[in-house]
Protein backbone atom coordinates (compact mmCIF):
# COMPACT_ATOMS: atom_id res chain seq x y z
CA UNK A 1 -9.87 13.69 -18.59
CA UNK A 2 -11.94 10.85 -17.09
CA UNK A 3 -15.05 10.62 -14.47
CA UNK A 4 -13.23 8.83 -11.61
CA UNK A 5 -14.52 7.43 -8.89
CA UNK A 6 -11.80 6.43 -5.59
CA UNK A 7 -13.29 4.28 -2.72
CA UNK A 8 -11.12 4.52 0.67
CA UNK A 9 -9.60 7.89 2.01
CA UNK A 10 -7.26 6.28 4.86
CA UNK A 11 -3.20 8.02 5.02
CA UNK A 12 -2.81 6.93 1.26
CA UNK A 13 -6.40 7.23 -0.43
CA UNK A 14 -6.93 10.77 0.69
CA UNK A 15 -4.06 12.65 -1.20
CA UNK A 16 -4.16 10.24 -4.25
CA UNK A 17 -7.84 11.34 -4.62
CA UNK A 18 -6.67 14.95 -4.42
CA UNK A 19 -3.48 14.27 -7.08
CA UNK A 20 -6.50 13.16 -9.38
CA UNK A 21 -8.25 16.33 -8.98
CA UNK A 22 -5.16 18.04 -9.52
CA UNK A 23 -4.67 16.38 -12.48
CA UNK A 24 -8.33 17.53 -14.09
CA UNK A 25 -10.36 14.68 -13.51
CA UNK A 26 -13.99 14.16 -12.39
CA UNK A 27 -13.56 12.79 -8.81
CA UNK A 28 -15.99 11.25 -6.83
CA UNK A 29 -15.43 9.87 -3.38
CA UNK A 30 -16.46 7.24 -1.02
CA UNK A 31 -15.00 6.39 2.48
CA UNK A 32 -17.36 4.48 5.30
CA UNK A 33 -16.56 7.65 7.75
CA UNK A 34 -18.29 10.26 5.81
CA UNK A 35 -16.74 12.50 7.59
CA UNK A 36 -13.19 12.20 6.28
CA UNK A 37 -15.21 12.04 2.75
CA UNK A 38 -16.75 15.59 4.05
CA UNK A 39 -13.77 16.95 4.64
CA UNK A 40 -11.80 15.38 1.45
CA UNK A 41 -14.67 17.53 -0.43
CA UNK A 42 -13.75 20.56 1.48
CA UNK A 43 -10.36 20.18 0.63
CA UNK A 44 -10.12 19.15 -3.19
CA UNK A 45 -14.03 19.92 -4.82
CA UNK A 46 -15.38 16.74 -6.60
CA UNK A 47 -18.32 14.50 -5.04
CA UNK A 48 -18.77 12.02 -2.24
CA UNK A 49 -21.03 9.56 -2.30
CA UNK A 50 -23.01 7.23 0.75
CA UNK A 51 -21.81 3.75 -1.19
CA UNK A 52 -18.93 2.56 -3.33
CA UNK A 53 -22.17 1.74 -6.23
CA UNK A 54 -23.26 5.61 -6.25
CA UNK A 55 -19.94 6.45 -6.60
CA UNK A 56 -18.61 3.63 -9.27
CA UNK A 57 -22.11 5.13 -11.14
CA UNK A 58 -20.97 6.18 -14.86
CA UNK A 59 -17.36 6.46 -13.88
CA UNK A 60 -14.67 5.46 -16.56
CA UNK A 61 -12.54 3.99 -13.92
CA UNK A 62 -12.75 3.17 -10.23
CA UNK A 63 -9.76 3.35 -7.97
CA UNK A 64 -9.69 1.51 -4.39
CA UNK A 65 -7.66 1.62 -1.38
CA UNK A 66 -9.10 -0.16 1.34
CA UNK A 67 -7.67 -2.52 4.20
CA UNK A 68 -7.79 -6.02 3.31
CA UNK A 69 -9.17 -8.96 1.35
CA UNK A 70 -12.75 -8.75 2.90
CA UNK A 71 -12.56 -4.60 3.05
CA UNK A 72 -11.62 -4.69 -0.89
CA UNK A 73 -14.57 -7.64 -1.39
CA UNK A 74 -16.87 -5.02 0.63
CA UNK A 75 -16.27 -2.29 -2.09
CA UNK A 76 -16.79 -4.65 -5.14
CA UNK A 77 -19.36 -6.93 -4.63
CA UNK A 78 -23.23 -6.68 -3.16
CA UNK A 79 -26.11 -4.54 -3.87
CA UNK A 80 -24.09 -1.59 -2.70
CA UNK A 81 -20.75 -2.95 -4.22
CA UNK A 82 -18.87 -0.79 -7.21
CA UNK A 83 -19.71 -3.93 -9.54
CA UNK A 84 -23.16 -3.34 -9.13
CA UNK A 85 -23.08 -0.44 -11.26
CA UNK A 86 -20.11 0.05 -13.10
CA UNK A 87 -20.99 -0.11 -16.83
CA UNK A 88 -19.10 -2.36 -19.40
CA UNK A 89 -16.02 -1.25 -20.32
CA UNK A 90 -14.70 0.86 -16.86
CA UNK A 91 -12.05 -0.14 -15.24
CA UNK A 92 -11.71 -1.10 -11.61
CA UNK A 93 -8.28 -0.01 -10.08
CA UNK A 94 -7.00 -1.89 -6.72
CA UNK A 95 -4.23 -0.39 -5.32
CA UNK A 96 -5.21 -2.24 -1.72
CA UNK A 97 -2.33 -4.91 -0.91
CA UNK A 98 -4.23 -7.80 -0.75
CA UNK A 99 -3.53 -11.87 -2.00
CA UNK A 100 -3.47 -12.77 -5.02
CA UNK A 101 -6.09 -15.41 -4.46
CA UNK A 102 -8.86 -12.53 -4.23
CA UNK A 103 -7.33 -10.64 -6.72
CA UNK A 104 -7.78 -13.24 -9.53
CA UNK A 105 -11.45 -13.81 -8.06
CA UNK A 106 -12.59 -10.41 -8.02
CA UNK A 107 -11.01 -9.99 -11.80
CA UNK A 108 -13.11 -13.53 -12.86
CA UNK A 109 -16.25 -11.51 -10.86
CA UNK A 110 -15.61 -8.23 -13.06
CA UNK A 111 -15.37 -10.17 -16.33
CA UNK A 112 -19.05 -11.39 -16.01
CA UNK A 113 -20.05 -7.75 -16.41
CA UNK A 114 -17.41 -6.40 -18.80
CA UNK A 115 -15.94 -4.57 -16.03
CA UNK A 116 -11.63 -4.52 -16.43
CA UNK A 117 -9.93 -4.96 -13.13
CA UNK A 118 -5.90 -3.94 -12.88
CA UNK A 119 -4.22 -5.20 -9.38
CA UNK A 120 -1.91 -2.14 -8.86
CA UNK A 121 -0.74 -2.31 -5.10
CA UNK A 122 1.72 0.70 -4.10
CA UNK A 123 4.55 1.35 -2.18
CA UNK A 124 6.02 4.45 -1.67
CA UNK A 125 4.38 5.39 2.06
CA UNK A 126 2.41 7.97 3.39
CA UNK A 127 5.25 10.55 2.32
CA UNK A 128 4.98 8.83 -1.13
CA UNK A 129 1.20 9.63 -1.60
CA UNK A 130 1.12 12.83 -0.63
CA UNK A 131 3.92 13.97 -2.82
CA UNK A 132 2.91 11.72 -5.85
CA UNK A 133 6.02 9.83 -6.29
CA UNK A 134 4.29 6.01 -5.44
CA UNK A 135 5.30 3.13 -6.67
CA UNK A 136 2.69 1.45 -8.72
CA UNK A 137 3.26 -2.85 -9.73
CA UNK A 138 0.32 -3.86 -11.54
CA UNK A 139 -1.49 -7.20 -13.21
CA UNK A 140 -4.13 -7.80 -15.44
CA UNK A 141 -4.54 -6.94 -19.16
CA UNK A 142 -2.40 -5.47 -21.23
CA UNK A 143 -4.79 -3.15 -23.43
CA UNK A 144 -6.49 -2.43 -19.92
CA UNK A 145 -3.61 -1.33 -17.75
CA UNK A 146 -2.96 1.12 -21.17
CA UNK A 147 -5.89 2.72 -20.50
CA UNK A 148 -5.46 2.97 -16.92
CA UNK A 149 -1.11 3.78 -16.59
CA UNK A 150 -2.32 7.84 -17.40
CA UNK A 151 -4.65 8.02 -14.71
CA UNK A 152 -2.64 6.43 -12.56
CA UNK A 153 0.57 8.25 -13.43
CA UNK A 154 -1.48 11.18 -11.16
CA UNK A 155 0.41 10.01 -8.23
CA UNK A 156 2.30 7.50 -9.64
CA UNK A 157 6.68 7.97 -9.61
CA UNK A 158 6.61 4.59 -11.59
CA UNK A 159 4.43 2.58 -12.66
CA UNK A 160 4.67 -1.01 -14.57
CA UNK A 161 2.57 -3.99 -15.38
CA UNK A 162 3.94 -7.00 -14.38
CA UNK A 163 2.29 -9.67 -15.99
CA UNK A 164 -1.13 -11.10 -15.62
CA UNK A 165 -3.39 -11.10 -12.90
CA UNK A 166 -2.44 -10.81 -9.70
CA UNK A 167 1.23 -10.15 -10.46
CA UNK A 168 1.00 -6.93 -9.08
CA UNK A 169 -0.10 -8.50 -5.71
CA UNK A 170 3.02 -10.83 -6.07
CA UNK A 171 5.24 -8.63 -6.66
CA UNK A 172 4.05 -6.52 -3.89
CA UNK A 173 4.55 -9.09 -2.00
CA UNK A 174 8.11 -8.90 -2.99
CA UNK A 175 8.28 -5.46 -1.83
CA UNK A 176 7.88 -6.40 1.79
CA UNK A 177 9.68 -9.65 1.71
CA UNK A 178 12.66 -6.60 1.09
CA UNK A 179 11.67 -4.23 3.33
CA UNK A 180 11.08 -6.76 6.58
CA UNK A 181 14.78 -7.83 6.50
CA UNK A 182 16.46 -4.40 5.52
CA UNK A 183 14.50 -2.80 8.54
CA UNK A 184 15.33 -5.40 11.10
CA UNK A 185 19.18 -5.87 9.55
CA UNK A 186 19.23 -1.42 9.85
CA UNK A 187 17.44 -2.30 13.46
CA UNK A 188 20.24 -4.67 14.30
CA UNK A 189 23.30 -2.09 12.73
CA UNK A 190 22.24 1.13 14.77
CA UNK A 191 21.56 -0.95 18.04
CA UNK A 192 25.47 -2.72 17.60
CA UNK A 193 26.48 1.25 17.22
CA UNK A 194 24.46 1.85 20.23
CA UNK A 195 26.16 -0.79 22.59
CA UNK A 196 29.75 0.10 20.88
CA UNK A 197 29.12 3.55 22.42
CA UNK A 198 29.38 4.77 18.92
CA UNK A 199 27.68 8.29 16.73
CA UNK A 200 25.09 6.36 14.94
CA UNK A 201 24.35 9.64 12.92
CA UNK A 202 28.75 9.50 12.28
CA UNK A 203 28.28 6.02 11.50
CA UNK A 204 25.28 5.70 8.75
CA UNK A 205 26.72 8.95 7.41
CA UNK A 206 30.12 6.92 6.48
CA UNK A 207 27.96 3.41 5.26
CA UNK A 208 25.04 5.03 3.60
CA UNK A 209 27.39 6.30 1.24
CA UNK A 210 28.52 2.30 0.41
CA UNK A 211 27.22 -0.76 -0.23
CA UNK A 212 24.70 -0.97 2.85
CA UNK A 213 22.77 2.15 2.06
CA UNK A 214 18.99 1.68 1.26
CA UNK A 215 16.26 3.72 1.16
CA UNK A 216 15.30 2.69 4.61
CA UNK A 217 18.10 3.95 5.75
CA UNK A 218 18.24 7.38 4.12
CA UNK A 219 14.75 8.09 5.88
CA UNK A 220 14.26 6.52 8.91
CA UNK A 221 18.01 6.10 10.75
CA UNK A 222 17.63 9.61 12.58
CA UNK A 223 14.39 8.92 13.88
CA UNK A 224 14.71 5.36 14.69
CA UNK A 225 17.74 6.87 16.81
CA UNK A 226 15.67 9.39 18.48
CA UNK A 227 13.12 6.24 19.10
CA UNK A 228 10.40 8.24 17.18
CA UNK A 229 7.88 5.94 15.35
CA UNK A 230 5.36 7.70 14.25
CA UNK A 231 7.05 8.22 10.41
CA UNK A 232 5.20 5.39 8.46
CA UNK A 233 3.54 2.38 7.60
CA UNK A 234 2.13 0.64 10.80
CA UNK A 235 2.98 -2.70 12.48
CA UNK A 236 -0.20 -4.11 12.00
CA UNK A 237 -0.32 -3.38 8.18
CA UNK A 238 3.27 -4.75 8.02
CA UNK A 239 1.94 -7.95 9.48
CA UNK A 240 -1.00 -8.03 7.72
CA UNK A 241 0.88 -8.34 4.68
CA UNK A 242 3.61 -11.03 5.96
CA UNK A 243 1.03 -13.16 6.96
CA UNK A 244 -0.29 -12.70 3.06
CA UNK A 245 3.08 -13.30 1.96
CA UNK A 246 3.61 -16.40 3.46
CA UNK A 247 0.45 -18.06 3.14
CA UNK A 248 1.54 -17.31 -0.63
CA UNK A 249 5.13 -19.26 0.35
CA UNK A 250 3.62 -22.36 1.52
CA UNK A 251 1.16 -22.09 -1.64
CA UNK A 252 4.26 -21.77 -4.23
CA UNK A 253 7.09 -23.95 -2.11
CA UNK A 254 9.09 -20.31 -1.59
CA UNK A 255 11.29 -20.60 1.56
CA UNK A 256 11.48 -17.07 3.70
CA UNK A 257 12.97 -17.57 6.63
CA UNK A 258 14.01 -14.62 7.05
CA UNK A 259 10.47 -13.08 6.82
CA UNK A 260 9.23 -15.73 9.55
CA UNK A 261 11.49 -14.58 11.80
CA UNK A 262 10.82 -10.83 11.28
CA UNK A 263 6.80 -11.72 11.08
CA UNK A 264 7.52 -13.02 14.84
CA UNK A 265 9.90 -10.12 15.81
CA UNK A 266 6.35 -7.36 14.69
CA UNK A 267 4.32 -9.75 16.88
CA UNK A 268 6.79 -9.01 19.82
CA UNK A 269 6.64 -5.14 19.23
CA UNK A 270 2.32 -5.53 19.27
CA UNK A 271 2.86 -6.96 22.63
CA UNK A 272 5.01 -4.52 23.68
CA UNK A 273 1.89 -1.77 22.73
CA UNK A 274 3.55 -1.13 19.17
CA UNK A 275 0.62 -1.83 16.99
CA UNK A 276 0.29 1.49 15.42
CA UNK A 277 4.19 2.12 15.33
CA UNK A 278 5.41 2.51 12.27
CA UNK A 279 7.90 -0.91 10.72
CA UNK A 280 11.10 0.90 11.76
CA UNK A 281 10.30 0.09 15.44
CA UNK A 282 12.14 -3.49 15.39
CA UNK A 283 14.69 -1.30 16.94
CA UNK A 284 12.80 -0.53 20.09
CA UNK A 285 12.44 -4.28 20.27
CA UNK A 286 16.40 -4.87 20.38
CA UNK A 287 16.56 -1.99 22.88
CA UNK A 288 14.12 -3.68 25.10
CA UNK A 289 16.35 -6.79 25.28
CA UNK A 290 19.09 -5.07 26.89
């Protein structure tokens, strides 16, 4: 089993830290509200530590899940930074969704030392990581996501390299490309059922069974009916990582307009106090509009 260090207890972080207790390994923590890290301790055993460098100290691999590009730089790089003390040969683990573009840089950064870095961004939700059935797309080395896949396979349903470098951030990327338009295409299906005057539970029980079924619809049709939205991954995440995706679009010359449109359909349920709702509330957006 290895000494493993995991920076960032938010919804996903925490239970992924416990699955790697779970699965024997030496797990130290670090979160910037030592409290949750307290309480993560209380929970599962292992260590916390006051910076991401005490923690990274001696560990075979280092796992993140932070917020964003400058969150994930935050955890890496400084005198306090998991770089600083990571020894040559560990691996550094990023399963933040973050761009490519600070993927790559953070991988040149890591290379300097002898530190490994594996982009492995996750899908799967908060449901996902607690149960250990995630969703894993990684990039980077090939001999270095070997060493990694069994650690990762803790919480990990599937997991895959991609190709180099930020390919897992790419093909994350993909992910929510997906998602945004089979949300607000579900969104637009239950709210037509609505203004028919028809059972939207009678209905997706008939179509989930076809051609338009989807994950998304299996687990979030009964409470985007009941106008519950408190099930998932939040608005402002979900926008966060359109706006990565297509920054990324205008980089490679991919056309989404679909995901443009959706992008601006989020923005409209932050303004209507949605922020922290989870994606599924397009559909409170449509009922707004009459």
């Amino acid at each position: 089993m290895a000494k493993v260090a995991f920076l960032g207890l938010g919804v996903m972080g925490y239970p992924m830290a416990g699955h790697l207790v779970k699965a024997g390994h030496d797990v130290t923590v670090y979160n910037r509200t030592v409290a949750k890290a307290e309480a993560w301790v209380g929970e599962h055993g292992g260590a916390m530590a006051t910076t991401p460098a005490k923690a990274a100290d001696g560990a075979d691999f280092v796992m993140a899940c932070v917020g964003n590009d400058d969150d994930l730089r935050g955890v890496c790089v400084g005198a306090d930074g998991a770089f600083a003390t990571m020894e040559s040969g560990a691996v550094f683990v990023d399963h933040t969704t973050v761009s490519a573009k600070v993927t790559r840089e953070l991988y040149a950064m890591a290379a300097q030392t002898g530190v490994a870095f594996v982009d492995a961004p996750i899908s799967g939700g908060q449901a996902g990581a607690e149960n250990g059935v995630l969703s894993v797309m990684c990039g980077g080395d090939a001999d270095v996501y070997a060493k990694a896949e069994p650690v990762i396979d803790a919480y990990a349903r599937v997991c895959r390299r991609i190709g180099d470098s930020g390919a897992g951030q790419m093909t994350k990327m993909c992910n929510q490309i997906a998602i945004a338009g089979l949300v607000q295409g579900l969104s637009e299906a239950l709210h037509f059922a609505e203004k028919a005057g028809l059972d939207g539970r009678a209905v997706v029980e008939v179509i989930s069974q076809g051609a338009a079924g989807s994950w998304q619809m299996q687990n979030r049709y009964e409470t985007m009916i009941d106008g519950e939205f408190d099930h998932g991954f939040a608005v402002d995440w979900m926008r966060k990582d359109l706006g990565i995706c297509l920054d990324t679009a205008d980089e490679t010359g991919a056309s989404l307009p679909v995901t443009a449109i959706v992008d601006q359909f989020y923005k409209d349920v932050q303004n209507m106090g949605g922020a922290r709702w989870d994606t599924s509330s397009l559909i409170k957006r449509l009922r707004a509009l009459g």
